[in-house]
PDB file of N, CA and C in Angstrom:
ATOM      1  N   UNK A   1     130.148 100.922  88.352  1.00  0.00           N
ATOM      2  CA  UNK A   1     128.843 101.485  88.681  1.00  0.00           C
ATOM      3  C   UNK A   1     128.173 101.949  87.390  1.00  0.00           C
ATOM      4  N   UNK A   2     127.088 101.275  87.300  1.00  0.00           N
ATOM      5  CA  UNK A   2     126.332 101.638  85.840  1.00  0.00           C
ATOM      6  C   UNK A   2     125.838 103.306  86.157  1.00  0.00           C
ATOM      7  N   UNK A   3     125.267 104.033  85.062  1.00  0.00           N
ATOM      8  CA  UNK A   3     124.740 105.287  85.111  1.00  0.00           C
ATOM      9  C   UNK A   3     123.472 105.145  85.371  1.00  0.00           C
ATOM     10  N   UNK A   4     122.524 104.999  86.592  1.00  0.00           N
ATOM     11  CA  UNK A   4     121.422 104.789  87.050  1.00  0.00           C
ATOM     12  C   UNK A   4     120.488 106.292  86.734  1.00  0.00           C
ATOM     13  N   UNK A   5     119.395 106.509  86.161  1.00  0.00           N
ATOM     14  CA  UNK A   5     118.768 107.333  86.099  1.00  0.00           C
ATOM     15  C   UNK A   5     117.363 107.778  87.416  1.00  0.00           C
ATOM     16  N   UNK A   6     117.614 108.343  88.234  1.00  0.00           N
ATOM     17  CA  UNK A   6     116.415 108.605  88.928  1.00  0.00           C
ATOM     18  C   UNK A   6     115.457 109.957  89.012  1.00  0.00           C
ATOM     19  N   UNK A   7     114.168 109.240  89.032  1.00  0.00           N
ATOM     20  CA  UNK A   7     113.020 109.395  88.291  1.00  0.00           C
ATOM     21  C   UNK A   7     112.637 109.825  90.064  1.00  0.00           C
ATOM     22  N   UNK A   8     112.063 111.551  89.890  1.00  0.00           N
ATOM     23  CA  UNK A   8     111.237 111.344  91.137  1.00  0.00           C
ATOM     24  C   UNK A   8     109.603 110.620  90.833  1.00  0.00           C
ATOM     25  N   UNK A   9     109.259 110.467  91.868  1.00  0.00           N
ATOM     26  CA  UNK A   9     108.142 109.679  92.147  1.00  0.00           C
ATOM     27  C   UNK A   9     107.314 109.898  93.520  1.00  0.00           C
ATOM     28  N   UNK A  10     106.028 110.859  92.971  1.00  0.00           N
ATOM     29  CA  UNK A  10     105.046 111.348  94.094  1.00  0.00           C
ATOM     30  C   UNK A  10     104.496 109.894  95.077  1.00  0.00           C
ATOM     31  N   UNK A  11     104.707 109.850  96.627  1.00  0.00           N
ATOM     32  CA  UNK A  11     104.428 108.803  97.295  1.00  0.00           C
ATOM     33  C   UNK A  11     103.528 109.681  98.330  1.00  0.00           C
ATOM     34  N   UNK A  12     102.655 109.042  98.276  1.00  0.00           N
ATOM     35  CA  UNK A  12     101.519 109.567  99.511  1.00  0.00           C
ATOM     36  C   UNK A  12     101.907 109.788 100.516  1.00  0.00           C
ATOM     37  N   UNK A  13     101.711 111.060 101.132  1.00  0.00           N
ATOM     38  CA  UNK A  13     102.307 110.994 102.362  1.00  0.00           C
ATOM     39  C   UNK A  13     103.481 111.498 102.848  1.00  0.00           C
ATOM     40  N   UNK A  14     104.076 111.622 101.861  1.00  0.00           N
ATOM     41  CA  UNK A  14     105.663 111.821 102.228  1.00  0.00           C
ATOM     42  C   UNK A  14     106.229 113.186 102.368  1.00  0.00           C
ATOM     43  N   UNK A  15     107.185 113.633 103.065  1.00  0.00           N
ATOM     44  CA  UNK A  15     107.580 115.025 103.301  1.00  0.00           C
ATOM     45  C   UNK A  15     108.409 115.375 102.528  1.00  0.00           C
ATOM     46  N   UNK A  16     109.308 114.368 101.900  1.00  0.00           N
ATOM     47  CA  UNK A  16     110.331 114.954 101.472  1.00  0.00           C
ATOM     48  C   UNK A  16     110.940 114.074  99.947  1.00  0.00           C
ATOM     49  N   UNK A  17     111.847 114.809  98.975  1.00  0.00           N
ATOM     50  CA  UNK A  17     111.434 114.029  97.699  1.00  0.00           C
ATOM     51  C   UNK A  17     111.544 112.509  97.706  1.00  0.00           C
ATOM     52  N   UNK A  18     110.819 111.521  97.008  1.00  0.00           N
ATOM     53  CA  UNK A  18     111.475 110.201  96.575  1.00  0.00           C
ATOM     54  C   UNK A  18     111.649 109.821  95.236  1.00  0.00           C
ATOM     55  N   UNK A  19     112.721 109.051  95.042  1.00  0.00           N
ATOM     56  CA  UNK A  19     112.720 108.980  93.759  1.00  0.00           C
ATOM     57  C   UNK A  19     112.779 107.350  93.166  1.00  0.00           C
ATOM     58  N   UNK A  20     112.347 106.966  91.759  1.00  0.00           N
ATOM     59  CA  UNK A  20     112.902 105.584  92.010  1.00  0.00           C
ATOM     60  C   UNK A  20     113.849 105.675  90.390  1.00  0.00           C
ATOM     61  N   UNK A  21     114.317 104.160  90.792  1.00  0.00           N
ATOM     62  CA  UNK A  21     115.428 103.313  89.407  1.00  0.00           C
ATOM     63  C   UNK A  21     114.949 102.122  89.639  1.00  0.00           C
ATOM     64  N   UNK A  22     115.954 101.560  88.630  1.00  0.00           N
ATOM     65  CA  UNK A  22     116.008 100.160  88.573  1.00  0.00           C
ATOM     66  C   UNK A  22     117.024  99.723  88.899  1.00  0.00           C
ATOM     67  N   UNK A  23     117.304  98.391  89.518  1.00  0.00           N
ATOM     68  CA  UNK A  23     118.676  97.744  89.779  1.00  0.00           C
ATOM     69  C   UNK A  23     118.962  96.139  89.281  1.00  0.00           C
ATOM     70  N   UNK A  24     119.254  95.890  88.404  1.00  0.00           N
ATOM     71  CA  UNK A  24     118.585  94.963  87.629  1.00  0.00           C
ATOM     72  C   UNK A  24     116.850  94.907  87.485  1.00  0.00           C
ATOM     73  N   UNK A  25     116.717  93.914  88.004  1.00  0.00           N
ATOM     74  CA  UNK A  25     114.981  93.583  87.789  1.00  0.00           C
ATOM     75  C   UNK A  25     114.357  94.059  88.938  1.00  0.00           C
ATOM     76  N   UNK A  26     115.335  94.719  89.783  1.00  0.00           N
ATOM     77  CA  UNK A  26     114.713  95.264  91.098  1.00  0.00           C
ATOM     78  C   UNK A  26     113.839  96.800  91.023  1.00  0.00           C
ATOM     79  N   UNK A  27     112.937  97.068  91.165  1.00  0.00           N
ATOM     80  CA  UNK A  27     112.339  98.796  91.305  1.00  0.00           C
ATOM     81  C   UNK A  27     113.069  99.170  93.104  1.00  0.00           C
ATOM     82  N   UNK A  28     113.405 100.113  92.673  1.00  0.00           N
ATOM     83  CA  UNK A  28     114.359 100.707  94.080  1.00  0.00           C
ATOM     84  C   UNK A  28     113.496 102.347  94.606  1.00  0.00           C
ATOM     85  N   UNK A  29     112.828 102.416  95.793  1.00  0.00           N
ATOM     86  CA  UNK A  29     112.459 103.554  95.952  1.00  0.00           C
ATOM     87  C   UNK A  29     113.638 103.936  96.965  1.00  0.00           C
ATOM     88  N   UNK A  30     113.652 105.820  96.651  1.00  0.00           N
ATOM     89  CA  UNK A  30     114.645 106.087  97.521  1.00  0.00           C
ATOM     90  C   UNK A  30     114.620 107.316  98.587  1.00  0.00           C
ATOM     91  N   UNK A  31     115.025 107.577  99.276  1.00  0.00           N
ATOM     92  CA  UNK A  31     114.776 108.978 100.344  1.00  0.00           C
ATOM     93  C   UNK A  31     115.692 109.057 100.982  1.00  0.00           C
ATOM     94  N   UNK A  32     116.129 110.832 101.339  1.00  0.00           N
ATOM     95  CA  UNK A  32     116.769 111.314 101.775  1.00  0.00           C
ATOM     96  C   UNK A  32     116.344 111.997 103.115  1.00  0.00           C
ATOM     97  N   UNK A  33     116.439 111.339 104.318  1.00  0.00           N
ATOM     98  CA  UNK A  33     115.742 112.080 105.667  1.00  0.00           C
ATOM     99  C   UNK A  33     117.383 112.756 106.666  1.00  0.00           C
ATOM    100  N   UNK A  34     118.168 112.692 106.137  1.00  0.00           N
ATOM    101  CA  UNK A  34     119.350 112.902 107.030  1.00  0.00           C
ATOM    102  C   UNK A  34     119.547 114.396 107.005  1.00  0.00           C
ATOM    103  N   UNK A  35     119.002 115.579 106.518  1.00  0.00           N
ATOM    104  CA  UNK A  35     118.580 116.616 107.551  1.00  0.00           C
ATOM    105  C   UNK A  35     117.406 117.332 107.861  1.00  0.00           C
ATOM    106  N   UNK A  36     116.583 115.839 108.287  1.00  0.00           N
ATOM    107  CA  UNK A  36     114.629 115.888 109.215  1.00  0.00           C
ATOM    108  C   UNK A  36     115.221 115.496 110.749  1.00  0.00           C
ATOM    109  N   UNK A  37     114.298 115.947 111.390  1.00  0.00           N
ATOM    110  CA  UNK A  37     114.199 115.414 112.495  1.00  0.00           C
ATOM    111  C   UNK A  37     112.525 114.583 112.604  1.00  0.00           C
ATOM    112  N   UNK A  38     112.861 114.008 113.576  1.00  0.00           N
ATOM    113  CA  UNK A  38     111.735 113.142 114.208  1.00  0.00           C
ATOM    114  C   UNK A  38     110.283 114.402 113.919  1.00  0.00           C
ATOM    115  N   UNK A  39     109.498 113.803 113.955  1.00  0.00           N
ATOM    116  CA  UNK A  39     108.833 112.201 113.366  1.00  0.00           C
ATOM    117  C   UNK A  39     109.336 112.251 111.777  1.00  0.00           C
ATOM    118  N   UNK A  40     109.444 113.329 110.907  1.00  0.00           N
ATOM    119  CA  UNK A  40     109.686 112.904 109.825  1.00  0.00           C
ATOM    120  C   UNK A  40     110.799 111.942 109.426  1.00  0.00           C
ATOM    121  N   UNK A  41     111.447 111.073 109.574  1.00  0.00           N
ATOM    122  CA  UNK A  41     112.018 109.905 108.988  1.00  0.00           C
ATOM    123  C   UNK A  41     111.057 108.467 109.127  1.00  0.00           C
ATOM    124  N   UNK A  42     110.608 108.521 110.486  1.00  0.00           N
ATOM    125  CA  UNK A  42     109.598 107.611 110.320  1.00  0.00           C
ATOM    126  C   UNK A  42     108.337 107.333 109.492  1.00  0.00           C
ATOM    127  N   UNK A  43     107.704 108.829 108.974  1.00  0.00           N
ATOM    128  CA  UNK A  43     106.629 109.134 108.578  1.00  0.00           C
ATOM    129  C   UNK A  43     106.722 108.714 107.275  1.00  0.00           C
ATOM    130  N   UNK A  44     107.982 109.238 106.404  1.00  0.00           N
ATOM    131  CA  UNK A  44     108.302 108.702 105.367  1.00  0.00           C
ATOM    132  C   UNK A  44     109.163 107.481 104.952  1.00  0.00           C
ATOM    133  N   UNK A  45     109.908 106.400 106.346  1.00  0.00           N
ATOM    134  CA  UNK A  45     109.492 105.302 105.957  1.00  0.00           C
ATOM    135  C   UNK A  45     108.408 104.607 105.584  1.00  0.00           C
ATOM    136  N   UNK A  46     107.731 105.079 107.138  1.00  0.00           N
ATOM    137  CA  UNK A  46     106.132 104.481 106.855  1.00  0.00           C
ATOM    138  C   UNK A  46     105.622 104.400 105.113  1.00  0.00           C
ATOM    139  N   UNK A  47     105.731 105.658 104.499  1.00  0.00           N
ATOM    140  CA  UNK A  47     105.159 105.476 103.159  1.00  0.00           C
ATOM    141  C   UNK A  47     105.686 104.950 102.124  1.00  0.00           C
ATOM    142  N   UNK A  48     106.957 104.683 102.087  1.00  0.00           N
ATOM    143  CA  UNK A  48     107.987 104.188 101.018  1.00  0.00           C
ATOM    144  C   UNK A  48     107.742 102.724 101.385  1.00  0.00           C
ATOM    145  N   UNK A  49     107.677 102.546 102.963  1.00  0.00           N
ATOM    146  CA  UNK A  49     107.532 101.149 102.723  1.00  0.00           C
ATOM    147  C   UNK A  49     106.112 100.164 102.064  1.00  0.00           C
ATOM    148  N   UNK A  50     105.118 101.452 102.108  1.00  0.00           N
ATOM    149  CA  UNK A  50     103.394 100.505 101.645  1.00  0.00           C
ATOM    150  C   UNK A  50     104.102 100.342 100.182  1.00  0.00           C
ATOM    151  N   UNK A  51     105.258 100.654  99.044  1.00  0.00           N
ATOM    152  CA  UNK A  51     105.277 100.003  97.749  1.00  0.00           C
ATOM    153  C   UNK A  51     106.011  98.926  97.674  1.00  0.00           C
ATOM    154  N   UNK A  52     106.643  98.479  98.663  1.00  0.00           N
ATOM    155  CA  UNK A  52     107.097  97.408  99.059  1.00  0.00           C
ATOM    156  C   UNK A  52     106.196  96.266  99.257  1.00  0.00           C
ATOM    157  N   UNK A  53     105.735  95.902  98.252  1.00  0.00           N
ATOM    158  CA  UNK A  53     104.730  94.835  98.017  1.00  0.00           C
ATOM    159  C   UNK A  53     105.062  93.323  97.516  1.00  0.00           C
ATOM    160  N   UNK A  54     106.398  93.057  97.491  1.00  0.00           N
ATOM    161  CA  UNK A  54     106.665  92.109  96.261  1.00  0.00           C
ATOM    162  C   UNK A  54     108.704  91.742  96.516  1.00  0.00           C
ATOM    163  N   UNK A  55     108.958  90.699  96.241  1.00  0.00           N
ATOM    164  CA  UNK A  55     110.118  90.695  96.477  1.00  0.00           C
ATOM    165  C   UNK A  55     111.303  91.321  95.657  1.00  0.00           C
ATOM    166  N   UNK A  56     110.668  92.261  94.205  1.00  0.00           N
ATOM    167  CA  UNK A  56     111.201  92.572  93.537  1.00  0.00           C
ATOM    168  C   UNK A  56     111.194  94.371  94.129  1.00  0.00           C
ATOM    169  N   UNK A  57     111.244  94.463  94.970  1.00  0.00           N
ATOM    170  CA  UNK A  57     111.408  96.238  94.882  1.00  0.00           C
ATOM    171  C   UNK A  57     112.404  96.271  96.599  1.00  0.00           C
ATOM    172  N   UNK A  58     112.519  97.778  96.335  1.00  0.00           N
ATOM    173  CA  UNK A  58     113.220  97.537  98.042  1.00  0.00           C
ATOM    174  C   UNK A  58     112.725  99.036  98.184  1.00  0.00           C
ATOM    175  N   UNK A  59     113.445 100.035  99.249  1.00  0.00           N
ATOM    176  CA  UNK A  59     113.358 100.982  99.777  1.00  0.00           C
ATOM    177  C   UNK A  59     114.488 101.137 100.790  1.00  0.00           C
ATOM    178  N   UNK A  60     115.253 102.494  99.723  1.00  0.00           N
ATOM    179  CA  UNK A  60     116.340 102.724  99.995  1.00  0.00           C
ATOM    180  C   UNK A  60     116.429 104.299 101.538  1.00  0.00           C
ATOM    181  N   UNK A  61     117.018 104.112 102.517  1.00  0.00           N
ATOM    182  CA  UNK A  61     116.291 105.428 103.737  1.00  0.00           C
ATOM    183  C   UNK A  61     118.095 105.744 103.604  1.00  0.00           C
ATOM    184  N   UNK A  62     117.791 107.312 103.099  1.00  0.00           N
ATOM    185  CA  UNK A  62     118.972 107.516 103.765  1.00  0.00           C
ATOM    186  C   UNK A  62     119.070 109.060 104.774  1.00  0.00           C
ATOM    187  N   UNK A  63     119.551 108.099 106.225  1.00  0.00           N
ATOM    188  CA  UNK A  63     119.496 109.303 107.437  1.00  0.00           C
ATOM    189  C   UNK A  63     120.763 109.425 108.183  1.00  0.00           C
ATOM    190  N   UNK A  64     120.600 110.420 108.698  1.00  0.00           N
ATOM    191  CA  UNK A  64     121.635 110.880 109.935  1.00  0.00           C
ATOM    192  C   UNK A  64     122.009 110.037 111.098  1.00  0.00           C
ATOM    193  N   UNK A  65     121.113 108.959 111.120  1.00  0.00           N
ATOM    194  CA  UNK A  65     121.582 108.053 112.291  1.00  0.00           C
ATOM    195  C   UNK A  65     120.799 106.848 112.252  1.00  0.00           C
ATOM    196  N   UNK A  66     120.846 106.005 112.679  1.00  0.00           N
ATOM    197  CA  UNK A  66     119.922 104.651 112.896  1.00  0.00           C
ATOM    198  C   UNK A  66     118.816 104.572 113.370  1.00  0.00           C
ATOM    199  N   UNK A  67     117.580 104.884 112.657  1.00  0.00           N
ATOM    200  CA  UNK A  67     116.447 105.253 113.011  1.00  0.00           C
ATOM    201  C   UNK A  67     115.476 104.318 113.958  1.00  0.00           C
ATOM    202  N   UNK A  68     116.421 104.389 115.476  1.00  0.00           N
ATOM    203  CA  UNK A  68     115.898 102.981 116.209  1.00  0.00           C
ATOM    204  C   UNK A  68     114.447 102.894 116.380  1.00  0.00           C
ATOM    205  N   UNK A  69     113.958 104.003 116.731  1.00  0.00           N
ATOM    206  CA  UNK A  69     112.209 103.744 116.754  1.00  0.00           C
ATOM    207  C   UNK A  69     111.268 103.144 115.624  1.00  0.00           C
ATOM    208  N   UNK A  70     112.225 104.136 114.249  1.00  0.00           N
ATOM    209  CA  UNK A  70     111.516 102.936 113.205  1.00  0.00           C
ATOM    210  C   UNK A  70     111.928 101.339 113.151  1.00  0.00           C
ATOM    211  N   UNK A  71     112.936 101.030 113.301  1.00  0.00           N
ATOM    212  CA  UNK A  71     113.330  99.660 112.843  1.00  0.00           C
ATOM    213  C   UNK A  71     112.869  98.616 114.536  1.00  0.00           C
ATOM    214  N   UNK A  72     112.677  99.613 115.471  1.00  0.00           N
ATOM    215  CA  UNK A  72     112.327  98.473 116.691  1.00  0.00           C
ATOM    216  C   UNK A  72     110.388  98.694 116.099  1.00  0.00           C
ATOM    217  N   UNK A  73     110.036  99.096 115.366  1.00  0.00           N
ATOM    218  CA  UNK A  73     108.157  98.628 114.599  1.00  0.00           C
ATOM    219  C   UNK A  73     108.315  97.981 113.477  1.00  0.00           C
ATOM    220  N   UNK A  74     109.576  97.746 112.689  1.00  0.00           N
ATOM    221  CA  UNK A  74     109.176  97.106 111.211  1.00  0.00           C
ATOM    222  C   UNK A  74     110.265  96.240 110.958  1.00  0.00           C
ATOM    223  N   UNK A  75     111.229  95.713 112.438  1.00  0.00           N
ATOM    224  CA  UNK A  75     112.088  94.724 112.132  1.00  0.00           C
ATOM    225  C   UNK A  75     111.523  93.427 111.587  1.00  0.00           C
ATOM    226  N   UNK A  76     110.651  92.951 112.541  1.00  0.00           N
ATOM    227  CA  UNK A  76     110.121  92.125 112.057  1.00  0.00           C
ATOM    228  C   UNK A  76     109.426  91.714 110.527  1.00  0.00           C
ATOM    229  N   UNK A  77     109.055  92.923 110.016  1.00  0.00           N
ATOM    230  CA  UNK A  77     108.357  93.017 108.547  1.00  0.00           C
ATOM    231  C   UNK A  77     109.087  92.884 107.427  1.00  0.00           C
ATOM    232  N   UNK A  78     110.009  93.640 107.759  1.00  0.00           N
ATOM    233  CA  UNK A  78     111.116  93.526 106.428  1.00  0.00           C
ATOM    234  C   UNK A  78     112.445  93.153 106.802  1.00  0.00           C
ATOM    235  N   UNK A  79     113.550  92.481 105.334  1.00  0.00           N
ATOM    236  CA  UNK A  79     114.812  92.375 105.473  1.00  0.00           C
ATOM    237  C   UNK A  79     115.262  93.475 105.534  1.00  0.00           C
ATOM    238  N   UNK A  80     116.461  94.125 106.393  1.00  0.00           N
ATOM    239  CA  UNK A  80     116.953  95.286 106.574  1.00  0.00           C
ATOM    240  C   UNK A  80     118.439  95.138 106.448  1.00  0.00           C
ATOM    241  N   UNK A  81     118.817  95.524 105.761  1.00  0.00           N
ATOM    242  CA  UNK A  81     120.335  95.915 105.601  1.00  0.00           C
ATOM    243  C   UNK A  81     121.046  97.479 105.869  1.00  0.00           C
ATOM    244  N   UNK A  82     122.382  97.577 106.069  1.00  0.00           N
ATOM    245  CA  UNK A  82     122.790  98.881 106.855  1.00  0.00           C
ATOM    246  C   UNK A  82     123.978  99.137 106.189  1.00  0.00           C
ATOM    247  N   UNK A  83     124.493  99.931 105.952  1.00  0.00           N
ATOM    248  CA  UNK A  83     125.299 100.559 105.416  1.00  0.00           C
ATOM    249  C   UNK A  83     126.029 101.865 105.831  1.00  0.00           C
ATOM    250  N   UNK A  84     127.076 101.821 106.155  1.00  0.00           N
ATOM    251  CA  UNK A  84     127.887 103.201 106.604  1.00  0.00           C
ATOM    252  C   UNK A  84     128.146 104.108 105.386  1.00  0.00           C
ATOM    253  N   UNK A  85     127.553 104.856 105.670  1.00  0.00           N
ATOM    254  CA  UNK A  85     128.243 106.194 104.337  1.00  0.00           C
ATOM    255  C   UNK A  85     129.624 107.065 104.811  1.00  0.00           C
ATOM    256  N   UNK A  86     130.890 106.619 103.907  1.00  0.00           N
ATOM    257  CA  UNK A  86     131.542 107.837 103.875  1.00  0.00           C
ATOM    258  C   UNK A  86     131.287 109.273 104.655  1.00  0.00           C
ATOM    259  N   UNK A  87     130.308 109.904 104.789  1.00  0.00           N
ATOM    260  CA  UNK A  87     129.762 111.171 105.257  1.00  0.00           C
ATOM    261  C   UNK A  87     129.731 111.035 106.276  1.00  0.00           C
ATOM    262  N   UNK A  88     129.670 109.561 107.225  1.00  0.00           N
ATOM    263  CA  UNK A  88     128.340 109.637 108.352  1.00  0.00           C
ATOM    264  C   UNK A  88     127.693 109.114 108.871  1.00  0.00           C
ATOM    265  N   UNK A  89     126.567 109.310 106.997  1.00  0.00           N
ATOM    266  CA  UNK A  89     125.322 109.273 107.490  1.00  0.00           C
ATOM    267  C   UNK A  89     125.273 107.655 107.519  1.00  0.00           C
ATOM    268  N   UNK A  90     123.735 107.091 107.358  1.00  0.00           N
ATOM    269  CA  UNK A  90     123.745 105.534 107.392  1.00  0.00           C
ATOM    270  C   UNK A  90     122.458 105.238 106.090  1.00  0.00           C
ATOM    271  N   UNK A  91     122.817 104.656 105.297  1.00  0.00           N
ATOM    272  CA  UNK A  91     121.731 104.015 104.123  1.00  0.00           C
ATOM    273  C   UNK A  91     121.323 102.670 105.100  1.00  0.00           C
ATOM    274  N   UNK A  92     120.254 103.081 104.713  1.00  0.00           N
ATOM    275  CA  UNK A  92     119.120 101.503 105.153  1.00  0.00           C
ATOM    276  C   UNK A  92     118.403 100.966 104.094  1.00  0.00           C
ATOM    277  N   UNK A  93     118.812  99.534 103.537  1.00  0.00           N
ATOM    278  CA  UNK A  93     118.211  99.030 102.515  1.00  0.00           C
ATOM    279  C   UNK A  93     116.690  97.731 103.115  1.00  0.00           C
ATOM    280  N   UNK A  94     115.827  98.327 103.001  1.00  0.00           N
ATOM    281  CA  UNK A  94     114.374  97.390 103.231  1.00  0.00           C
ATOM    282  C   UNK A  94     114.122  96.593 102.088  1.00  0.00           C
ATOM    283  N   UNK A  95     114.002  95.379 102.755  1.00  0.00           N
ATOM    284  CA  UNK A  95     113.029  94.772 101.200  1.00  0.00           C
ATOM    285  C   UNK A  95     112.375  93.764 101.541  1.00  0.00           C
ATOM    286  N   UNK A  96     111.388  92.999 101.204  1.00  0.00           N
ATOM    287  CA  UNK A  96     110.454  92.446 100.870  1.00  0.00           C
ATOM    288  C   UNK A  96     110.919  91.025 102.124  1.00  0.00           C
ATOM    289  N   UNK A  97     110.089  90.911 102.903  1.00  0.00           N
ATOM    290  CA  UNK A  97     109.956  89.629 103.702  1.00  0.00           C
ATOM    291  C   UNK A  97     108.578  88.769 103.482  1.00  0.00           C
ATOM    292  N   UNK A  98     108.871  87.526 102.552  1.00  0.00           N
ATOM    293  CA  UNK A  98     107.745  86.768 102.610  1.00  0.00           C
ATOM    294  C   UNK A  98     106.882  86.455 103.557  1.00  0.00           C
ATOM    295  N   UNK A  99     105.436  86.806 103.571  1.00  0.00           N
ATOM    296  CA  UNK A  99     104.928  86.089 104.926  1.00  0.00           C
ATOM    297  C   UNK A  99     104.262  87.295 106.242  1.00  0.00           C
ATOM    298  N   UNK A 100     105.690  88.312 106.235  1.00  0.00           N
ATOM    299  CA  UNK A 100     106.017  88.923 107.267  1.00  0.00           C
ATOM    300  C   UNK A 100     105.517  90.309 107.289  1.00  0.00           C
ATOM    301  N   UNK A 101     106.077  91.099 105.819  1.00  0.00           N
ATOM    302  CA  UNK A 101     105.827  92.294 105.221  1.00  0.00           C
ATOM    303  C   UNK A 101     104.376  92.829 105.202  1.00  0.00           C
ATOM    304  N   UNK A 102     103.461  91.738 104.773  1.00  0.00           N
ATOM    305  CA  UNK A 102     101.985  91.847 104.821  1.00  0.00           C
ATOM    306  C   UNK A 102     101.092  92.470 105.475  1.00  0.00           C
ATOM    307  N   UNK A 103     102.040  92.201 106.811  1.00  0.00           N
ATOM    308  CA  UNK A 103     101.303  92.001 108.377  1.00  0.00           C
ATOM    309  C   UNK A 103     101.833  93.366 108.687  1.00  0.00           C
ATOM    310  N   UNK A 104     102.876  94.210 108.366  1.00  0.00           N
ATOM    311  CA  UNK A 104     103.432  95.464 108.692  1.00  0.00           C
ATOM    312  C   UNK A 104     102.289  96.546 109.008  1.00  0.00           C
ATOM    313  N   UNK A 105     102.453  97.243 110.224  1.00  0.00           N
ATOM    314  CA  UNK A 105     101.393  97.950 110.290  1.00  0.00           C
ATOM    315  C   UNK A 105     101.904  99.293 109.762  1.00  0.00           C
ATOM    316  N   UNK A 106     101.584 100.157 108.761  1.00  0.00           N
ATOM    317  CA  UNK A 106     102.548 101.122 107.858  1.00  0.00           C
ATOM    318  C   UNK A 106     101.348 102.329 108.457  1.00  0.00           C
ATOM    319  N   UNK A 107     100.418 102.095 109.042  1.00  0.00           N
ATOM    320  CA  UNK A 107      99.432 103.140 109.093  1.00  0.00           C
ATOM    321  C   UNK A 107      99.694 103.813 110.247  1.00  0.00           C
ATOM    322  N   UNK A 108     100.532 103.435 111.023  1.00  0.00           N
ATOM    323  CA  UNK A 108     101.182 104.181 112.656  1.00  0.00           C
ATOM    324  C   UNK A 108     102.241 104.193 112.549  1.00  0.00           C
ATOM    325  N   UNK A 109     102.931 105.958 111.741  1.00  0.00           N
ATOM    326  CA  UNK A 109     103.889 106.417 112.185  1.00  0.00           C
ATOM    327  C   UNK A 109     104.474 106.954 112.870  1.00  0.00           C
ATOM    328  N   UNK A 110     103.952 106.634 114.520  1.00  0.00           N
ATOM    329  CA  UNK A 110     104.707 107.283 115.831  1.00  0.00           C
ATOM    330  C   UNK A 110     105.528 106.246 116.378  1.00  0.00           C
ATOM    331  N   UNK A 111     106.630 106.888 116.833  1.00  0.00           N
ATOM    332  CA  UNK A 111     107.446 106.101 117.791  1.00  0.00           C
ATOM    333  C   UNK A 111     106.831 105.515 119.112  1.00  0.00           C
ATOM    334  N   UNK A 112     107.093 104.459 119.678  1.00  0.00           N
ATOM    335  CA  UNK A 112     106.236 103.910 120.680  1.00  0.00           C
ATOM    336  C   UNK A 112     107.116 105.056 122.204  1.00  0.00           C
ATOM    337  N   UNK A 113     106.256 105.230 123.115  1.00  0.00           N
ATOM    338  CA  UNK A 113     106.574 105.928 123.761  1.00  0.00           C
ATOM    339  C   UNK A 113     106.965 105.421 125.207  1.00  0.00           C
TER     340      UNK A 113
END
């Protein structure tokens, strides 16, 4: 594991800190929502994901559980990868879907009801 330096980084919108690195040629934004409750994990996907513009960046979520309301609005938009943490909790890695991502509607962060 290289010594990654992270850099916070003010994102519109957001409740709680984000920060980014690099991972090779990748820009990595990152967040910590695993002790928010609803709506805030969604709210600040919603915003981590508008820098997700490009196939070179991702957006790293890390929460307390599988944030089904967000990922049943933005499966379709982005590649999503999952990850079990040691702790728990669950890392969710987003990144860039050609085509798909574009069309993401990032401006409605409520859960569908």
């Amino acid at each position: 594991m290289s010594d990654i330096t992270k850099e916070p980084i003010e994102i519109p919108g957001a409740t709680v800190p984000f920060f980014t690195y690099k991972e090779g040629e990748t820009q990595v934004y990152e967040f910590d929502t695993s002790k928010c409750g609803p709506p805030e994990p969604m709210v600040n996907a919603m915003a981590g994901l508008k820098f997700i513009d490009g196939p070179d960046k991702k957006l790293v979520m890390i929460n307390h559980k599988k944030p089904m309301g967000l990922l049943a609005k933005i499966e379709e938009n982005y590649n999503i990868a999952e990850e079990d943490l040691p702790d728990g909790r669950i890392k969710l890695i987003f990144s860039y879907k050609p085509g798909a991502s574009e069309s993401a509607k990032l401006d409605d962060s409520h859960c569908e009801g």
